[in-house]
Protein backbone atom coordinates (compact mmCIF):
# COMPACT_ATOMS: atom_id res chain seq x y z
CA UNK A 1 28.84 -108.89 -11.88
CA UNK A 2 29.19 -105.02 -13.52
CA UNK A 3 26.73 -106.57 -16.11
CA UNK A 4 22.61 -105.23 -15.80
CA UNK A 5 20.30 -108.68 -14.86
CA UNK A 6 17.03 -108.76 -17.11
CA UNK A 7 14.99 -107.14 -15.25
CA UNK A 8 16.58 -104.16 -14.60
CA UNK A 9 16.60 -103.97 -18.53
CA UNK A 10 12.86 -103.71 -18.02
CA UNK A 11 13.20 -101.21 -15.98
CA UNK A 12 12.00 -97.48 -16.89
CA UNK A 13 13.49 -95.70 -14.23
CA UNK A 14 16.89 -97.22 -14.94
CA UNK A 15 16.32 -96.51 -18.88
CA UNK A 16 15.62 -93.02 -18.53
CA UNK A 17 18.10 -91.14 -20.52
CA UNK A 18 19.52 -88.05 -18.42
CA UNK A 19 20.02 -85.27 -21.34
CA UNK A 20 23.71 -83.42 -21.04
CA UNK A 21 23.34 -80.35 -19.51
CA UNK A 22 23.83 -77.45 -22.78
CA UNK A 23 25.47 -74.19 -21.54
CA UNK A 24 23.19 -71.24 -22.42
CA UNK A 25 24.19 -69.21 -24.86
CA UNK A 26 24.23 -65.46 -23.92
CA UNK A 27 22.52 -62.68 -25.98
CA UNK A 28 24.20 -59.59 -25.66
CA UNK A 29 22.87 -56.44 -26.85
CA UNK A 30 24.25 -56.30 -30.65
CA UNK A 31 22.83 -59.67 -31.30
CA UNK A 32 19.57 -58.12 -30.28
CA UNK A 33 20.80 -55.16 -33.23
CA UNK A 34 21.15 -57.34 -35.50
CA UNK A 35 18.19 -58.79 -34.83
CA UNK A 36 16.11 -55.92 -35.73
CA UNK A 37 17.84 -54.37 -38.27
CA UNK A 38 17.23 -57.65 -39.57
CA UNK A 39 13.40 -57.98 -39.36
CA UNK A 40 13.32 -54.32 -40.17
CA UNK A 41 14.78 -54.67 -43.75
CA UNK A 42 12.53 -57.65 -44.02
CA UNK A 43 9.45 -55.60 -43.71
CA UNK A 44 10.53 -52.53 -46.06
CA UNK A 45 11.38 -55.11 -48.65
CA UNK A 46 7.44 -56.53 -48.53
CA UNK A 47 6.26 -53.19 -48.64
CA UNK A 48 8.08 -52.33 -51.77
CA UNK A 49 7.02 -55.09 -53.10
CA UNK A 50 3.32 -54.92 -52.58
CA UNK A 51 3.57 -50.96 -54.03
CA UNK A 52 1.91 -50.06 -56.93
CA UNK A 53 3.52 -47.84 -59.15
CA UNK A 54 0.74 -47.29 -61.34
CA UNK A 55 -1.53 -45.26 -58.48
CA UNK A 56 1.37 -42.78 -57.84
CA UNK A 57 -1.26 -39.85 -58.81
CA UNK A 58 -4.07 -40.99 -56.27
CA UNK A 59 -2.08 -41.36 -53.57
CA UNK A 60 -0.76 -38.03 -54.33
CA UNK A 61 -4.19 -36.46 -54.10
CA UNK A 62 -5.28 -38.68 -51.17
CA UNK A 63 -2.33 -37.13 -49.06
CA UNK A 64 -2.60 -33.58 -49.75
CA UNK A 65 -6.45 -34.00 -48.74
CA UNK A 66 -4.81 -35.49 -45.55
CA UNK A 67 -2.87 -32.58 -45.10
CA UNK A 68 -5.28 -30.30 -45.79
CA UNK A 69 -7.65 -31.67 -42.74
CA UNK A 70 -5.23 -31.74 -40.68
CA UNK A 71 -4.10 -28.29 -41.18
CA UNK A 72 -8.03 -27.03 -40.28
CA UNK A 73 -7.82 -29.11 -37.58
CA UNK A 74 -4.41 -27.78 -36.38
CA UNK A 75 -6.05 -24.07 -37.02
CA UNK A 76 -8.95 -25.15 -35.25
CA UNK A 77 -7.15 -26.11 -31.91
CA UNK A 78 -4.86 -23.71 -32.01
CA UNK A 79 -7.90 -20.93 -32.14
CA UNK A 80 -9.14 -22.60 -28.96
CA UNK A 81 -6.37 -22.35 -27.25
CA UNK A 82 -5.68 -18.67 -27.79
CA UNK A 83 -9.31 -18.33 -26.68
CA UNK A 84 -8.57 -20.42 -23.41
CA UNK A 85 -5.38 -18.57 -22.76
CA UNK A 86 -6.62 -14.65 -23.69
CA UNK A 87 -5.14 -11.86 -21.25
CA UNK A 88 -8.03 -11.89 -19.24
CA UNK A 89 -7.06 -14.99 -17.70
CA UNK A 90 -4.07 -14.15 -16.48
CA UNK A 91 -5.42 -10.81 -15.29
CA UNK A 92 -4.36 -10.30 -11.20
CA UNK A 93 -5.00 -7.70 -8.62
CA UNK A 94 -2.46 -5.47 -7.77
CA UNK A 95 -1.62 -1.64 -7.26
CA UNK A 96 1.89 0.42 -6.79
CA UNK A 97 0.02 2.18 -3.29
CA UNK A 98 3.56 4.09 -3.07
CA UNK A 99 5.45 6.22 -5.37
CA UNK A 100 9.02 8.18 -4.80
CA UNK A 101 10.13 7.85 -1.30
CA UNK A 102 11.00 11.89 0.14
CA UNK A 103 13.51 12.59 2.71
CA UNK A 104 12.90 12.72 6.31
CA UNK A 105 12.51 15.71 8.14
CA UNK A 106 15.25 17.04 10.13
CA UNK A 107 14.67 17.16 13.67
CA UNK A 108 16.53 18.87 16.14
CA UNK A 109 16.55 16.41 19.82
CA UNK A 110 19.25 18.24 21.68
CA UNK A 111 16.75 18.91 24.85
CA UNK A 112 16.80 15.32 25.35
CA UNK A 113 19.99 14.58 27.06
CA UNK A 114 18.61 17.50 29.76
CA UNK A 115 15.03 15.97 30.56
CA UNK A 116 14.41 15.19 33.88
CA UNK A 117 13.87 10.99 33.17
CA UNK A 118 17.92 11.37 32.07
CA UNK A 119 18.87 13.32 34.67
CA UNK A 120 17.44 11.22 37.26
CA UNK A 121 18.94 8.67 36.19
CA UNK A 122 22.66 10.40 35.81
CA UNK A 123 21.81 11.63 39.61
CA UNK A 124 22.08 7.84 40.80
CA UNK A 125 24.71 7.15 39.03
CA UNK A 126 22.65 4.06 37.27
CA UNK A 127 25.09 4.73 33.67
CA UNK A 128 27.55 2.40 35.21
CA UNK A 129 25.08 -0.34 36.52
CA UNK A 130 23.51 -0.78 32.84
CA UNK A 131 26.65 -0.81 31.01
CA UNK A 132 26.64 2.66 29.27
CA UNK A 133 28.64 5.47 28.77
CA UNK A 134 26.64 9.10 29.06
CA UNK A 135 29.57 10.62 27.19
CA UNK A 136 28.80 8.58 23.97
CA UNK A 137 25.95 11.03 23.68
CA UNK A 138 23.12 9.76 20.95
CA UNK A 139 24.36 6.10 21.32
CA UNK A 140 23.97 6.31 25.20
CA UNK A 141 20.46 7.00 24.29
CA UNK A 142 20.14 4.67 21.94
CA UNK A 143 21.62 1.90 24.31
CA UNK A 144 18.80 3.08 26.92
CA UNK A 145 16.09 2.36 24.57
CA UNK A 146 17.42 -0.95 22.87
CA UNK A 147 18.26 -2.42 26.32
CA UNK A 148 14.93 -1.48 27.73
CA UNK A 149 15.91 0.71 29.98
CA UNK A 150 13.76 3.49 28.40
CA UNK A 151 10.72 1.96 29.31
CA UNK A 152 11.87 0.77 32.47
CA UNK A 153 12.31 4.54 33.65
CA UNK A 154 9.33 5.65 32.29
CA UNK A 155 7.55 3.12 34.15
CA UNK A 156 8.51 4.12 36.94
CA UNK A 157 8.23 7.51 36.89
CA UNK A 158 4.34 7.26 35.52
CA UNK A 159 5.25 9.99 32.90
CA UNK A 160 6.84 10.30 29.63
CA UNK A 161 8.08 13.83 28.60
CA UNK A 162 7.34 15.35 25.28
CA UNK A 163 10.96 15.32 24.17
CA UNK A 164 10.82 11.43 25.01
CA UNK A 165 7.76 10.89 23.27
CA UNK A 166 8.75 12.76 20.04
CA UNK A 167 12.42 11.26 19.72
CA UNK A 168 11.35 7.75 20.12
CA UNK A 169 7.96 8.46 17.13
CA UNK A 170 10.81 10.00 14.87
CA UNK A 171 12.73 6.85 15.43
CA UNK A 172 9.76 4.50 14.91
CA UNK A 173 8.63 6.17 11.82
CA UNK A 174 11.61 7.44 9.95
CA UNK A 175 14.81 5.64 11.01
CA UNK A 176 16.36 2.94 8.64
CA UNK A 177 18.28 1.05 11.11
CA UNK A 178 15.94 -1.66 11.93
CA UNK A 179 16.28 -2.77 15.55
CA UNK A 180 15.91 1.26 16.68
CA UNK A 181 12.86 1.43 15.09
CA UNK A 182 11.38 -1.64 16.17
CA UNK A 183 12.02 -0.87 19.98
CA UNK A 184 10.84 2.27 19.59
CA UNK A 185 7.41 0.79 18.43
CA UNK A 186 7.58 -1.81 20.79
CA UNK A 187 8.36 1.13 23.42
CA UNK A 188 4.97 3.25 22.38
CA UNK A 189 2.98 -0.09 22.40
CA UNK A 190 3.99 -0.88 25.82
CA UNK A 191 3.20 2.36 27.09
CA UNK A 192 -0.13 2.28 25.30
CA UNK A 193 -0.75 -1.58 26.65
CA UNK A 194 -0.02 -0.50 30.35
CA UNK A 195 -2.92 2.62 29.83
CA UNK A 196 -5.03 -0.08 29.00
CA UNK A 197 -4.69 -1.96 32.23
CA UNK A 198 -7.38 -0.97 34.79
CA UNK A 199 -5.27 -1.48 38.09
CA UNK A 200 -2.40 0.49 36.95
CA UNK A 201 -2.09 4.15 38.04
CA UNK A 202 -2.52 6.90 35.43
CA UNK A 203 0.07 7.01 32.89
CA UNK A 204 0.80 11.08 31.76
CA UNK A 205 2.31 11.48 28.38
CA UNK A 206 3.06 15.20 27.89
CA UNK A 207 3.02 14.77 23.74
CA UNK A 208 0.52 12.10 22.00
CA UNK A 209 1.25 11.96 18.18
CA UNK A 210 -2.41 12.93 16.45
CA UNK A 211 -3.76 11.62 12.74
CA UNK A 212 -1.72 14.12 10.89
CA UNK A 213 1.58 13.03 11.95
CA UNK A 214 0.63 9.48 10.80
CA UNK A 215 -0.72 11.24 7.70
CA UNK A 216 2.51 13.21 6.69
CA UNK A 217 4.55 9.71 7.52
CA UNK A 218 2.68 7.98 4.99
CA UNK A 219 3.26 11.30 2.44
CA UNK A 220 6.74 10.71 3.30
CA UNK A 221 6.77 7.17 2.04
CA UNK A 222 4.94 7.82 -1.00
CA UNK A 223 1.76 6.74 -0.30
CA UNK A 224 -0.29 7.97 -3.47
CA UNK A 225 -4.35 8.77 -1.68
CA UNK A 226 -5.95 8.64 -5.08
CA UNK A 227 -5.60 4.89 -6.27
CA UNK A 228 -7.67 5.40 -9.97
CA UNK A 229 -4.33 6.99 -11.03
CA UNK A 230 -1.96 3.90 -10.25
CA UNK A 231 -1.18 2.08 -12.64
CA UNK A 232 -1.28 -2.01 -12.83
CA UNK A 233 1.54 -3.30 -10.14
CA UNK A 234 5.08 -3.32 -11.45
CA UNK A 235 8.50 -4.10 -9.91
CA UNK A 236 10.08 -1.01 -9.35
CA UNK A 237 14.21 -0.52 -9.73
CA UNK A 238 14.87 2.41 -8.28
CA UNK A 239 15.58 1.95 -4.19
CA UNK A 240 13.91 5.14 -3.49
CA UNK A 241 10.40 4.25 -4.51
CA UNK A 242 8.42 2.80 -1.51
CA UNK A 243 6.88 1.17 0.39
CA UNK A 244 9.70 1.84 2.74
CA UNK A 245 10.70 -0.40 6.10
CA UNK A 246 9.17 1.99 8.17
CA UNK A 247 5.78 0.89 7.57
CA UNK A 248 5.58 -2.39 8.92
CA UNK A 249 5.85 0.07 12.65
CA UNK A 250 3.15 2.20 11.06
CA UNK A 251 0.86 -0.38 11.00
CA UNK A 252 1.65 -1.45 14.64
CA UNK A 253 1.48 1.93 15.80
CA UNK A 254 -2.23 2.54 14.06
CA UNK A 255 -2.92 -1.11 15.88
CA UNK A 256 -1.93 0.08 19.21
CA UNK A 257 -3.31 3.36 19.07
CA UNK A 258 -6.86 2.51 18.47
CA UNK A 259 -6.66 -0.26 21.10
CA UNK A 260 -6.51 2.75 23.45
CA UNK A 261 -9.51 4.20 22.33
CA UNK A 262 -11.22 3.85 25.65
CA UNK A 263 -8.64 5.49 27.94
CA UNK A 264 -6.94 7.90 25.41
CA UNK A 265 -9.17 8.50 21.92
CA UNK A 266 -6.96 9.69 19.02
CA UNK A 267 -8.67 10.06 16.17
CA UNK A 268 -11.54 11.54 15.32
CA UNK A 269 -14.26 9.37 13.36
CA UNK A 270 -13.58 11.47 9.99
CA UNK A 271 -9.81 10.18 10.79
CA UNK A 272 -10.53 6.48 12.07
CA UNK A 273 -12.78 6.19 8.27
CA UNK A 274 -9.88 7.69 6.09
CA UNK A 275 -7.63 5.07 8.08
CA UNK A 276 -9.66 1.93 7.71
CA UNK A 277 -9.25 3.29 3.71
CA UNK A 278 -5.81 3.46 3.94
CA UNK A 279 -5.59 -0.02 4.86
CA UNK A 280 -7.80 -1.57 2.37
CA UNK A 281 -5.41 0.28 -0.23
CA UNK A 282 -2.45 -1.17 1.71
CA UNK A 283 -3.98 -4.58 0.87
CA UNK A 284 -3.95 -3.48 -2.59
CA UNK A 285 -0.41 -3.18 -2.73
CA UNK A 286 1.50 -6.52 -4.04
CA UNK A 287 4.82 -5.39 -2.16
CA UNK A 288 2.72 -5.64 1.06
CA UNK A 289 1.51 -9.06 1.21
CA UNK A 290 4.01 -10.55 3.33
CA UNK A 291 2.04 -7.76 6.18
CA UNK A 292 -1.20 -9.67 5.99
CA UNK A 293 -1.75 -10.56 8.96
CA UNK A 294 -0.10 -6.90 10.49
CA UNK A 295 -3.01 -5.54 8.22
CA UNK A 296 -5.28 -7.76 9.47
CA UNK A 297 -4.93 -7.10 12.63
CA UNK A 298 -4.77 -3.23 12.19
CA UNK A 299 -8.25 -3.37 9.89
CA UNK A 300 -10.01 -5.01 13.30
CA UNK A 301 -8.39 -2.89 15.95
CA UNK A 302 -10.03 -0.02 13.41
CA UNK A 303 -13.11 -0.65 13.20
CA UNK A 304 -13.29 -1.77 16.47
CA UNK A 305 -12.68 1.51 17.26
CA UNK A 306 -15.96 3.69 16.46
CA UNK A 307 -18.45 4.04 19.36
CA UNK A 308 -22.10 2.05 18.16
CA UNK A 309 -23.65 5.23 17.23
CA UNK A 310 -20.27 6.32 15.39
CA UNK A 311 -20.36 3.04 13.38
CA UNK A 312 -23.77 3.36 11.91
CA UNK A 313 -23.04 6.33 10.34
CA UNK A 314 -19.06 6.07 9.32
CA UNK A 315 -19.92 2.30 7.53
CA UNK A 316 -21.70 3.50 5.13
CA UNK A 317 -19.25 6.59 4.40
CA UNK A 318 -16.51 4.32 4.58
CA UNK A 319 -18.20 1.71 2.08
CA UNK A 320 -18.70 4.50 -0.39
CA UNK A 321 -15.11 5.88 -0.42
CA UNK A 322 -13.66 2.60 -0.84
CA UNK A 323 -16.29 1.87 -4.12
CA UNK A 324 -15.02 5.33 -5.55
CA UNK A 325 -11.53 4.54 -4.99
CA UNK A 326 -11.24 0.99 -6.26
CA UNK A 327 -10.65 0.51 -9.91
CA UNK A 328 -13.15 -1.60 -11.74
CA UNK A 329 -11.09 -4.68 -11.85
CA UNK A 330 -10.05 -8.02 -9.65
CA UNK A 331 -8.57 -4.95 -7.54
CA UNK A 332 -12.10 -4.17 -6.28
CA UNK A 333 -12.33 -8.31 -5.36
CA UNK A 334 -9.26 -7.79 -3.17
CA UNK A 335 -10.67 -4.62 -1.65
CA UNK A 336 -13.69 -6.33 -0.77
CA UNK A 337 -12.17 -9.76 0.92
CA UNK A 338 -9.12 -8.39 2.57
CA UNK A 339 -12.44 -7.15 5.07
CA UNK A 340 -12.24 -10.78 6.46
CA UNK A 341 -13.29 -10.43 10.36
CA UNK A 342 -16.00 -12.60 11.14
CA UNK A 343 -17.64 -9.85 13.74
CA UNK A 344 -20.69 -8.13 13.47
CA UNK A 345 -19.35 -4.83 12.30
CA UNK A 346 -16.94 -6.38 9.82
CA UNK A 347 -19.48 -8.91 8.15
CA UNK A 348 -21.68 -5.33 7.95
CA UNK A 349 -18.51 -3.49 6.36
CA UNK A 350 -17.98 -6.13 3.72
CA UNK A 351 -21.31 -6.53 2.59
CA UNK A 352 -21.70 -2.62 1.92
CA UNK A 353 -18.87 -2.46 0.36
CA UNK A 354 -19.58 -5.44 -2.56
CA UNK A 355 -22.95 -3.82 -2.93
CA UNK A 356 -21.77 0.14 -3.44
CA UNK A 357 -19.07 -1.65 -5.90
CA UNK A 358 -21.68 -3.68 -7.54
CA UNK A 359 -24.18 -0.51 -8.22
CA UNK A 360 -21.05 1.51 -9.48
CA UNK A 361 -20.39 -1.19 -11.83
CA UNK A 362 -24.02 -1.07 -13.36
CA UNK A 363 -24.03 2.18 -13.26
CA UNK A 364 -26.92 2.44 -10.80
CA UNK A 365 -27.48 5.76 -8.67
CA UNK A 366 -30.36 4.67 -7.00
CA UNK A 367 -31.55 0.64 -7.17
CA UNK A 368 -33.84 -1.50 -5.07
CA UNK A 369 -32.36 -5.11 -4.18
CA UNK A 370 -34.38 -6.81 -7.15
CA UNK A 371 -33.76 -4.40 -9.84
CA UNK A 372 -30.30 -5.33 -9.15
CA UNK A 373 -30.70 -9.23 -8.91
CA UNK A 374 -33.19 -8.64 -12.36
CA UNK A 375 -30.48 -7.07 -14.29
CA UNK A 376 -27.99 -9.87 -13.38
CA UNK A 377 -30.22 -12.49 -13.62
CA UNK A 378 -30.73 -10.91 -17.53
CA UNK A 379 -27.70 -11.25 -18.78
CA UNK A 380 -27.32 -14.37 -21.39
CA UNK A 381 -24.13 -15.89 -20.23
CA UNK A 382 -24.58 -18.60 -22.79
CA UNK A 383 -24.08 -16.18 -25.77
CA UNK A 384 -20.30 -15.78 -27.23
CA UNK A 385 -20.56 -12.01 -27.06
CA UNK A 386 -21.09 -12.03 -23.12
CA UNK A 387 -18.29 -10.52 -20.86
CA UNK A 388 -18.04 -13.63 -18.35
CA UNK A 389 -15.05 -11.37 -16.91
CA UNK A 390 -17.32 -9.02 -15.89
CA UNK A 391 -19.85 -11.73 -15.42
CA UNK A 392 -17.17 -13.00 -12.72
CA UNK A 393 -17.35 -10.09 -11.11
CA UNK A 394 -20.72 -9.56 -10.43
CA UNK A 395 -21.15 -12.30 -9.15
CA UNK A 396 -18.62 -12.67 -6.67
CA UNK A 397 -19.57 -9.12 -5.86
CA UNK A 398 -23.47 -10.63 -5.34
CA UNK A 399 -22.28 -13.43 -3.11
CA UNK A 400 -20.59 -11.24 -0.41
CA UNK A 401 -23.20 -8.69 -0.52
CA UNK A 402 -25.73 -11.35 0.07
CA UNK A 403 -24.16 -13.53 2.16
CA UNK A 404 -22.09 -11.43 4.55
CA UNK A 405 -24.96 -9.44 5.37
CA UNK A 406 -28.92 -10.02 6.32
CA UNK A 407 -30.51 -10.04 2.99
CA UNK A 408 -31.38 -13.81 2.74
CA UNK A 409 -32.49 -14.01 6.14
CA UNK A 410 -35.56 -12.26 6.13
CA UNK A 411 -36.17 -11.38 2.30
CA UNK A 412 -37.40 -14.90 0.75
CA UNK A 413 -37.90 -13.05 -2.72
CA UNK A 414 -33.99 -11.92 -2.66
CA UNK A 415 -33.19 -15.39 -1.77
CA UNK A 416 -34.92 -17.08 -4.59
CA UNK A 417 -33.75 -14.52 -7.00
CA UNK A 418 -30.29 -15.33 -5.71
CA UNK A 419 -30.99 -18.93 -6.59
CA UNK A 420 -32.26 -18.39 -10.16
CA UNK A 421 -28.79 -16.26 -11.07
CA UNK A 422 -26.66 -19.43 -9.47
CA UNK A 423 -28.74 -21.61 -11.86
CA UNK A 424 -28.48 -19.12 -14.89
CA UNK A 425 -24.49 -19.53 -13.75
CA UNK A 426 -23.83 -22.76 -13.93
CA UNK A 427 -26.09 -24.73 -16.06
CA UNK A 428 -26.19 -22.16 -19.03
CA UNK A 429 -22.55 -22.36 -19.18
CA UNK A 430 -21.34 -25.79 -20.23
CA UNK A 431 -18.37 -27.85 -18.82
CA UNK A 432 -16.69 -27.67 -22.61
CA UNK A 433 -17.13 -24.00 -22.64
CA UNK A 434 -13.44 -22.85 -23.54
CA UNK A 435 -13.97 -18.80 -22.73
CA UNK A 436 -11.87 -17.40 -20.37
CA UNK A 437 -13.51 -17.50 -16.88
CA UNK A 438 -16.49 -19.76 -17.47
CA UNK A 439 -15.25 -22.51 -16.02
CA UNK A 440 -14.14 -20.18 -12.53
CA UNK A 441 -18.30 -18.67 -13.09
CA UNK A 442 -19.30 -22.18 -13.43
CA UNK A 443 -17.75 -23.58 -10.94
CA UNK A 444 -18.44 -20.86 -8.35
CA UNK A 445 -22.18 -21.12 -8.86
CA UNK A 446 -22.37 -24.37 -9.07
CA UNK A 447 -20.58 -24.34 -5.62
CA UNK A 448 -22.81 -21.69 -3.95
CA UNK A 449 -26.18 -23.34 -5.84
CA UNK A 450 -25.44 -26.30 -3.79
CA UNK A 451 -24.55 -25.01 -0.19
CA UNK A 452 -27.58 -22.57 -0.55
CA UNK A 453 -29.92 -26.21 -1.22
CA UNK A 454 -28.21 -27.51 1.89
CA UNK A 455 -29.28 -24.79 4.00
């Protein structure tokens, strides 16, 4: 019965051999070695044996031509890249504004603990109420002013006394702890934003500090006035070279006070120019940038500052000063776009000020628009011998005199001139062109060529 019948011999399905399952061998990773250590010496052996010993001297003359392209080639590129790397590229903007740090004067504040605000408030007994001790002398003050009680008093008197006034500017300007002299700013500011407001009763200060205090503050940090003698900026190591702490509260101060121009004028317009210099050199300074916006703030509140008929005049004087101060270098770049309001009188500022750079730089006394635009538009940027770094410079120095004032608007010569440099700019100049700054000149015109089509 255990026997097959016939035709289940017949059968494929029942003859179908099953192979035995084989157990896989595993390849571990010095088989693989062996492997190709294996089929390596294979291949050297062919290779020796196809050699001919007989060309020895060809193939000795074959490589040292080799070698001897190569090493052109290798001189070749490595001449281009010198060229693409020269110091020029890496030049940057940057001035040390301040020198050695001097001491502070010594001031003598001993009427202050017998002014009438203090004694007021000793009279009602109000040392107890805010947590101060009158006997602690200087700190009690102190505590009044860090507290806020200062203000508060002042306030509500209407009147800050002279001795008031000049103790908390010494504090503001020249102290090194940092939270006295920051309430003391924020103290003046207050006092200066409550003049401001039109349904508030007049505010008397006895003592107002004028330009000249500001001025010998700035002296005091080591604020050099004539920038073409600084040198390129450096870090300094000595902790007595500036800028020091103080002057972040200068430039609130400045901020403040010509906010007030309308109740209380400061400065005089000779004084409101030399400080809308000041600043531009402050945006010079490296060590400064983390006061940008500070600055920024400060340059509007500035020129915001000069009456319409005061304006027309100082502009000009102030975009000449700046041109004469500025060295000729990616310093005079910064000077010109750290003028970055978009208002009227800033667009006006910035534009004079790229064009009395730009005339200084060809050496022009007196120029019409296109005897300027002719001698830019005849330089041959495609020749080796051409100073694109310069080249750079004019015509970044171009664009914002052009463009951030009224030139193309009503002057359709200027404005096709303008086009013809752009074009000069970036099609003379070729993508492969490996001299420092092309590509930036290139690029930049190229840019400009093709928002100027749009418009």
């Amino acid at each position: 019965m255990s026997s097959r019948l016939d035709f289940e011999l017949d059968d494929p399905l029942v003859n179908t051999h099953v192979p035995a399952k084989r157990r896989k061998k595993v390849i571990g990773l010095d088989d693989l070695l062996a492997d190709h250590y294996k089929e390596e010496g294979k291949r050297i052996e062919v290779k020796s044996k196809r050699k001919k010993p007989q060309n020895n001297d060809s193939s000795d003359d074959e490589d040292n031509t080799k070698e001897a392209h190569l090493s052109t080639a290798l001189d070749r590129y490595h001449k281009q890249m010198q060229d693409m790397g020269s110091d020029d590229e890496v030049t940057n903007w940057g001035l040390r504004v301040f020198g050695t740090q001097k001491n502070p004067p010594d001031s003598d504040f001993s009427e202050l603990r017998s002014c009438e605000l203090l004694q007021s408030f000793y009279d009602n007994n109000l040392d107890s109420l805010v947590g101060l001790n009158r006997e602690e002398g200087d700190a009690f003050l102190e505590g009044l002013l860090v507290n806020g009680w200062l203000l508060k008093l002042v306030t509500t008197q209407n009147h800050v006394e002279a001795v008031v006034a000049k103790w908390t500017f010494n504090l503001m300007m020249f102290s090194s702890r940092g939270q006295l002299r920051t309430r003391a700013c924020s103290f003046w500011c207050d006092i200066f934003s409550l003049e401001n407001e039109d349904d508030t009763s007049y505010f008397k200060i006895d003592w107002v500090p004028n330009y000249s205090e500001l001025r010998r503050a700035l002296d005091i940090y080591g604020y050099t006035h004539d920038l073409s003698s600084n040198s390129t900026f450096s870090c300094a190591d000595s902790q007595h070279v500036g800028p020091s702490q103080n002057i972040r509260t200068w430039i609130k101060f400045v901020t403040a006070s010509c906010q007030v121009r309308s109740k209380r004028p400061m400065f005089s317009s000779a004084e409101a120019e030399e400080l809308i210099e000041v600043i531009v050199s402050l945006f010079l300074d490296r060590q400064l940038e983390g006061l940008s916006a500070s600055l920024y703030k400060c340059m509007l509140a500035t020129i915001s500052y000069f009456t319409d008929e005061e304006w027309n005049i100082s502009c000009e004087k102030v975009a000449k000063s700046i041109a004469n101060r500025v060295p000729r270098d990616l310093n005079c770049l910064r000077a010109v776009e750290c003028i970055s309001g978009v208002d009227p009188r800033s667009k006006s500022l910035r534009s004079k000020v790229a064009y009395q750079i730009l005339t200084a730089y060809l050496d022009f006394q007196i120029a019409s628009d296109e005897e300027i635009l002719n001698t830019l538009i005849s330089i041959k940027v495609d020749e080796r011998s051409c100073d694109l770094f310069k080249v750079y410079i004019y015509l970044i120095l171009t664009e914002n005199w052009l463009l951030w004032g009224s030139k193309l608007d009503d002057k359709p010569v200027i404005c096709e001139m303008w086009r013809v440099l752009l074009r000069n700019c970036s099609c003379l100049i070729p993508s492969t062109d490996l001299r420092s700054y092309a590509l930036k000149i290139r690029d930049r015109a190229s840019y400009l060529l093709h928002c100027s089509s749009i418009n």
